[in-house]
N, C-alpha and C. Protein backbone atom coordinates (compact mmCIF):
# COMPACT_ATOMS: atom_id res chain seq x y z
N UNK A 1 0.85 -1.18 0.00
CA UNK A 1 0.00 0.00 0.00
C UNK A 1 0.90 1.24 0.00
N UNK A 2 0.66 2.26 -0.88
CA UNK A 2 1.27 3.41 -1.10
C UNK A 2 1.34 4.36 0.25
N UNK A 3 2.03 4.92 0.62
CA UNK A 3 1.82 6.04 1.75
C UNK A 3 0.70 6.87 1.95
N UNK A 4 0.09 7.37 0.84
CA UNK A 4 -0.60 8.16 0.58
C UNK A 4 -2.11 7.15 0.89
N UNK A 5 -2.08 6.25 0.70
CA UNK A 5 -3.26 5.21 0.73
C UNK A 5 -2.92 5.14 1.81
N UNK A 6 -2.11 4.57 2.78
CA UNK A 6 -2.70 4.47 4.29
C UNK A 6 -2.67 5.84 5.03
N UNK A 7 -2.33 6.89 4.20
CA UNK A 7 -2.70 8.15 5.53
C UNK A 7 -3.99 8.29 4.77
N UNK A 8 -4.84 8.18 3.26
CA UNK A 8 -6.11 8.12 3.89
C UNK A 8 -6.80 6.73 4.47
N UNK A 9 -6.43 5.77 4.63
CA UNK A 9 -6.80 4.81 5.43
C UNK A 9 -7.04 5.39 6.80
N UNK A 10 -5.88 5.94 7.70
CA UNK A 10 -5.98 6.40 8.75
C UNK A 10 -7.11 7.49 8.93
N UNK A 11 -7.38 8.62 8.07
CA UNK A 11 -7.96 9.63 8.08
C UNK A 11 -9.51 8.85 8.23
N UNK A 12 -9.99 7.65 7.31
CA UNK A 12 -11.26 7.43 7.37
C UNK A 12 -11.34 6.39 8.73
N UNK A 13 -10.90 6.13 9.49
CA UNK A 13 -10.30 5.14 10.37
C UNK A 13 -10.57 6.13 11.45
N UNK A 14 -10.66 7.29 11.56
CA UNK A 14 -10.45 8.60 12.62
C UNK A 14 -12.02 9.07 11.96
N UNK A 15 -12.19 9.33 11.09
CA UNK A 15 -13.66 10.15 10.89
C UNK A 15 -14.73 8.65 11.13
N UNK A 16 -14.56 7.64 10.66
CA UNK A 16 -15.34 6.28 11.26
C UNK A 16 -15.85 6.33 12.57
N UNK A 17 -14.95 6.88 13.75
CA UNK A 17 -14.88 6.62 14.81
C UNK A 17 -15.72 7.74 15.44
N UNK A 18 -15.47 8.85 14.87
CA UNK A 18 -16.38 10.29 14.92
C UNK A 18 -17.64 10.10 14.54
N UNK A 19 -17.93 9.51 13.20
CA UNK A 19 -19.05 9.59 12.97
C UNK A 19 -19.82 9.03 13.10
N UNK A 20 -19.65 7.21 13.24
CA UNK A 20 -20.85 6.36 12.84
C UNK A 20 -20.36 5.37 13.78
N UNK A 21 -19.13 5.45 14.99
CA UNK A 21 -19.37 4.83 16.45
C UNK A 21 -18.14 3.46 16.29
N UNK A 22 -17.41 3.58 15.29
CA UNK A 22 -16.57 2.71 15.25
C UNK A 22 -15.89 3.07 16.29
N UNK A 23 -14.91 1.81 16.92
CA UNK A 23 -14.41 1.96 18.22
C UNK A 23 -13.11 2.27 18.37
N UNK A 24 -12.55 2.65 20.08
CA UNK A 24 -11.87 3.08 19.87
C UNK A 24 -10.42 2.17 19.71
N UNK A 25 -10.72 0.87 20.12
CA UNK A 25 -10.07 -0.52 20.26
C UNK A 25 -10.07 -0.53 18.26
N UNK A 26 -10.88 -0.57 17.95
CA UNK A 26 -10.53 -0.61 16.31
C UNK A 26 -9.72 0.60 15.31
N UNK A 27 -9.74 1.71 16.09
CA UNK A 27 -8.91 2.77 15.52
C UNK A 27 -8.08 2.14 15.39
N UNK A 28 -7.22 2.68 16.96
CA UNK A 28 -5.94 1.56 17.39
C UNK A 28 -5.37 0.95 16.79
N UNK A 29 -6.23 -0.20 16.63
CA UNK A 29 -5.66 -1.53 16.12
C UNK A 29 -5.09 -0.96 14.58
N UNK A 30 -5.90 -0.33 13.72
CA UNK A 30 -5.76 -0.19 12.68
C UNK A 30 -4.74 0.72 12.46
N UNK A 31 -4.13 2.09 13.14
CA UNK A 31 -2.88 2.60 13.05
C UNK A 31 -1.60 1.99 13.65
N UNK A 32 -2.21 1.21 14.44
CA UNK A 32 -0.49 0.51 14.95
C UNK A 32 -0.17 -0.49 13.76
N UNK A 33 -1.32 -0.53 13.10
CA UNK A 33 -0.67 -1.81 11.80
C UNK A 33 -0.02 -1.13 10.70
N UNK A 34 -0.10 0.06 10.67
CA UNK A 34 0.49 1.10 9.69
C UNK A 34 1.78 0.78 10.02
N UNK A 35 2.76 0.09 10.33
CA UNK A 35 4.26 0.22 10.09
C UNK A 35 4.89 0.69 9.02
N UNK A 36 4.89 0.24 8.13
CA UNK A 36 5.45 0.91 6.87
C UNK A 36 5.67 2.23 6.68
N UNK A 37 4.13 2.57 7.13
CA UNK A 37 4.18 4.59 7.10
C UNK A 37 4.97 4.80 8.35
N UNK A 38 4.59 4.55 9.44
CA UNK A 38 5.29 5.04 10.73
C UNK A 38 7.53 4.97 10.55
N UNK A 39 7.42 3.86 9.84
CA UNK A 39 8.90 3.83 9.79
C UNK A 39 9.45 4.70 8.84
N UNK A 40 8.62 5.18 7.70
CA UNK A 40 9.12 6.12 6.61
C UNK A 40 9.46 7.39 7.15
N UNK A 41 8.08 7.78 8.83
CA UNK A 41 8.64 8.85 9.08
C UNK A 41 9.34 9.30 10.28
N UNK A 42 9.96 10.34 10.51
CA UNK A 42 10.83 10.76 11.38
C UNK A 42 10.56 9.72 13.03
N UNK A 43 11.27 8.99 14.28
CA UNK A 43 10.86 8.73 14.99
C UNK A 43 9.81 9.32 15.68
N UNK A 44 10.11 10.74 15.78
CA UNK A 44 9.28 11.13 16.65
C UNK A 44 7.26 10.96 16.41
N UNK A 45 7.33 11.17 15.11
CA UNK A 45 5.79 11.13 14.43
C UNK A 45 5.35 9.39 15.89
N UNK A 46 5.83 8.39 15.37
CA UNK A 46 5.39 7.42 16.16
C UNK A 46 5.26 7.74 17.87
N UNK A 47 6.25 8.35 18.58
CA UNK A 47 6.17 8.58 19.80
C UNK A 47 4.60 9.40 19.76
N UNK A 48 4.39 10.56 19.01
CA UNK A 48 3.27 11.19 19.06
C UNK A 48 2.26 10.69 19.19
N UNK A 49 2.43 9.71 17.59
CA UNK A 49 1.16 8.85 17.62
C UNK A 49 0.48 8.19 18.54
N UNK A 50 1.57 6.89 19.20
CA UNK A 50 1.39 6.14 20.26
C UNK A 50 0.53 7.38 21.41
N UNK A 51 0.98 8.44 21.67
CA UNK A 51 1.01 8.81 22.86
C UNK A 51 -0.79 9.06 22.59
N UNK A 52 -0.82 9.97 21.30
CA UNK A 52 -2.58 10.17 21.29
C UNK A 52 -3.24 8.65 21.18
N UNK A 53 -3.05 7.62 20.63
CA UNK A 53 -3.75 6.38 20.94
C UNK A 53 -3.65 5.91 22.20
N UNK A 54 -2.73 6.01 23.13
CA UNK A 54 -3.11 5.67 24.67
C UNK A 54 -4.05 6.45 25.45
N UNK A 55 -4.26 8.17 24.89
CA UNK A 55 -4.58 8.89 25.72
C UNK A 55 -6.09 8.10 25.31
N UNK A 56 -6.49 8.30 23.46
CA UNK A 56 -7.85 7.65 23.42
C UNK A 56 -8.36 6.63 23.88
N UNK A 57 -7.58 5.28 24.48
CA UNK A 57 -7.94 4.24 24.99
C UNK A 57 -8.01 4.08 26.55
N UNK A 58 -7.08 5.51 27.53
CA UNK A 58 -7.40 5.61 28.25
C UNK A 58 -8.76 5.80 28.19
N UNK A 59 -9.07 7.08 27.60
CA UNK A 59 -10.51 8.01 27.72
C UNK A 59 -11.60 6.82 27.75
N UNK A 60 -11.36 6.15 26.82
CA UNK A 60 -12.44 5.08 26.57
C UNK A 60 -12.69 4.25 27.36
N UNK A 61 -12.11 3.79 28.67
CA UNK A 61 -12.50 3.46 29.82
C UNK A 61 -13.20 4.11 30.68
N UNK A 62 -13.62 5.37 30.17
CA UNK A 62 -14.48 6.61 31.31
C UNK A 62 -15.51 7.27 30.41
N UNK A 63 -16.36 7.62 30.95
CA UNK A 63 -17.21 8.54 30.56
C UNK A 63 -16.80 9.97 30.43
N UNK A 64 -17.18 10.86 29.21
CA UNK A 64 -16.14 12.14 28.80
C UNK A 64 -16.52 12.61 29.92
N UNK A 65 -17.78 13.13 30.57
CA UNK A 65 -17.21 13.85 31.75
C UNK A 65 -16.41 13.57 32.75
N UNK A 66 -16.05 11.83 33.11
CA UNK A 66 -15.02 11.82 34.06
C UNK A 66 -13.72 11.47 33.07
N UNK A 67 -13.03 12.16 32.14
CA UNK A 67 -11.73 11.80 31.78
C UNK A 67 -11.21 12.83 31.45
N UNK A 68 -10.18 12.80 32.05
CA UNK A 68 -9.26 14.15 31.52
C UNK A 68 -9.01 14.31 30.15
N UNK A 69 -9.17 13.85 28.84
CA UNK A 69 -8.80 13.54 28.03
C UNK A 69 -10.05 13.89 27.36
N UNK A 70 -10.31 14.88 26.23
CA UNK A 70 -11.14 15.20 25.14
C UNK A 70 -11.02 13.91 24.11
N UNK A 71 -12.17 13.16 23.70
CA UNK A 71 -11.95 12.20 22.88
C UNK A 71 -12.08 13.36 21.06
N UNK A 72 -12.68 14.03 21.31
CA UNK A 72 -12.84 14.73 20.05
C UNK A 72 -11.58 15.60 20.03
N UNK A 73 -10.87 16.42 20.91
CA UNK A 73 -9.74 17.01 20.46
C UNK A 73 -8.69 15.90 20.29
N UNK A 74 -8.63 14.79 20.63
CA UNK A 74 -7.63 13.60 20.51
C UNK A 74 -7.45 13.22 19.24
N UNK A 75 -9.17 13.53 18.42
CA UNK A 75 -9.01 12.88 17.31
C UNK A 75 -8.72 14.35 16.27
N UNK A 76 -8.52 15.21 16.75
CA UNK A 76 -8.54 16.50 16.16
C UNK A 76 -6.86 16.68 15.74
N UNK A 77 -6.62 16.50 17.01
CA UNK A 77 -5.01 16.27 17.26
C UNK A 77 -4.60 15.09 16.04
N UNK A 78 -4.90 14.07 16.04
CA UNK A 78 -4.63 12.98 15.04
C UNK A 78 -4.92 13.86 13.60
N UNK A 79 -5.62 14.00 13.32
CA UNK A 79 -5.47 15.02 11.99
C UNK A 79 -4.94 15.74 11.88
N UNK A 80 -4.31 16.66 12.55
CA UNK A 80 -3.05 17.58 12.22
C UNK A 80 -2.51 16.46 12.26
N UNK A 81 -1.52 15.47 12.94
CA UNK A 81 -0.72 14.31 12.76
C UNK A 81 -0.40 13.76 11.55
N UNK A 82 -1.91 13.38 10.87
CA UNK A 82 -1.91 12.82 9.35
C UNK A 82 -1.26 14.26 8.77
N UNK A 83 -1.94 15.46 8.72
CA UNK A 83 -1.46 16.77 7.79
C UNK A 83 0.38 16.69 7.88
N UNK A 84 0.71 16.30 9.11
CA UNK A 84 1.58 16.84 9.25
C UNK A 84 2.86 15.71 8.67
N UNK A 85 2.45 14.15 8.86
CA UNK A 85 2.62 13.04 7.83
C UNK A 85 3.16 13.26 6.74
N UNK A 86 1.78 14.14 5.69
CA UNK A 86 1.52 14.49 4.74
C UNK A 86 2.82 15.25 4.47
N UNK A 87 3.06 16.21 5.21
CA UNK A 87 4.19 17.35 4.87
C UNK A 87 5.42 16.63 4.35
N UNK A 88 5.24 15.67 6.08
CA UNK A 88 7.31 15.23 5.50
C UNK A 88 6.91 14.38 4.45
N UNK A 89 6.79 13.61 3.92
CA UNK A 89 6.43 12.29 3.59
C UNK A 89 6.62 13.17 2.12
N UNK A 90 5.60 14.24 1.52
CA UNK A 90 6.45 15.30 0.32
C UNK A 90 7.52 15.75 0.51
N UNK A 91 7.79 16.32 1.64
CA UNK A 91 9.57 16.92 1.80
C UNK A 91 10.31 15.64 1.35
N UNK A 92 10.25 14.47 1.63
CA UNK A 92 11.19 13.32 1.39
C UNK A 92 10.76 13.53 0.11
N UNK A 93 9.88 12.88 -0.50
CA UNK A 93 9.66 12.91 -2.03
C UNK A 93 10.11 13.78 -2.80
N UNK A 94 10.25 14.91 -2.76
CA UNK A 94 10.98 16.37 -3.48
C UNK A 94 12.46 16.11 -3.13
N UNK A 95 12.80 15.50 -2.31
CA UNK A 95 14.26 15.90 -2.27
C UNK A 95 15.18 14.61 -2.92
């Protein structure tokens, strides 16, 4: 799968979950299987990543009013993530 095909994989994988109740155990699952992309980019992108998928799987053990953790800015946050994917992932390609 092309890069570009799994960051929109991820993107509909994140609006799924927003819109029509897919879970948050299935996000998850489905970006940690992204290796390919995660290794193309810089380490840190993965530390990020990981860190917003724990915060969402914390959250998802609580009800939003008892979790410190916005499940909608989490996933808000994950989209700048993909945008930001997007950036290097052309910076490599151009150069």
């Amino acid at each position: 799968m092309q890069h570009q095909d799994t960051i929109q994989l991820l993107r509909d994988a994140v609006s799924a979950l927003h819109n029509n109740g897919s879970s948050v155990a299935a996000l998850c699952k489905t970006w940690r299987a992204q290796a390919a992309l995660l290794s193309s980019l810089p380490p840190r992108f993965a530390e990020v990543a990981e860190n917003f998928l724990g915060r969402l799987e914390a959250g998802s053990l609580f009800s939003e009013e008892s979790c410190s953790f916005s499940q909608q800015d989490l996933l808000d946050h994950l989209h700048v993530w993909l945008d930001q994917a997007q950036l290097a992932l052309n910076r490599t390609a151009n150069t």
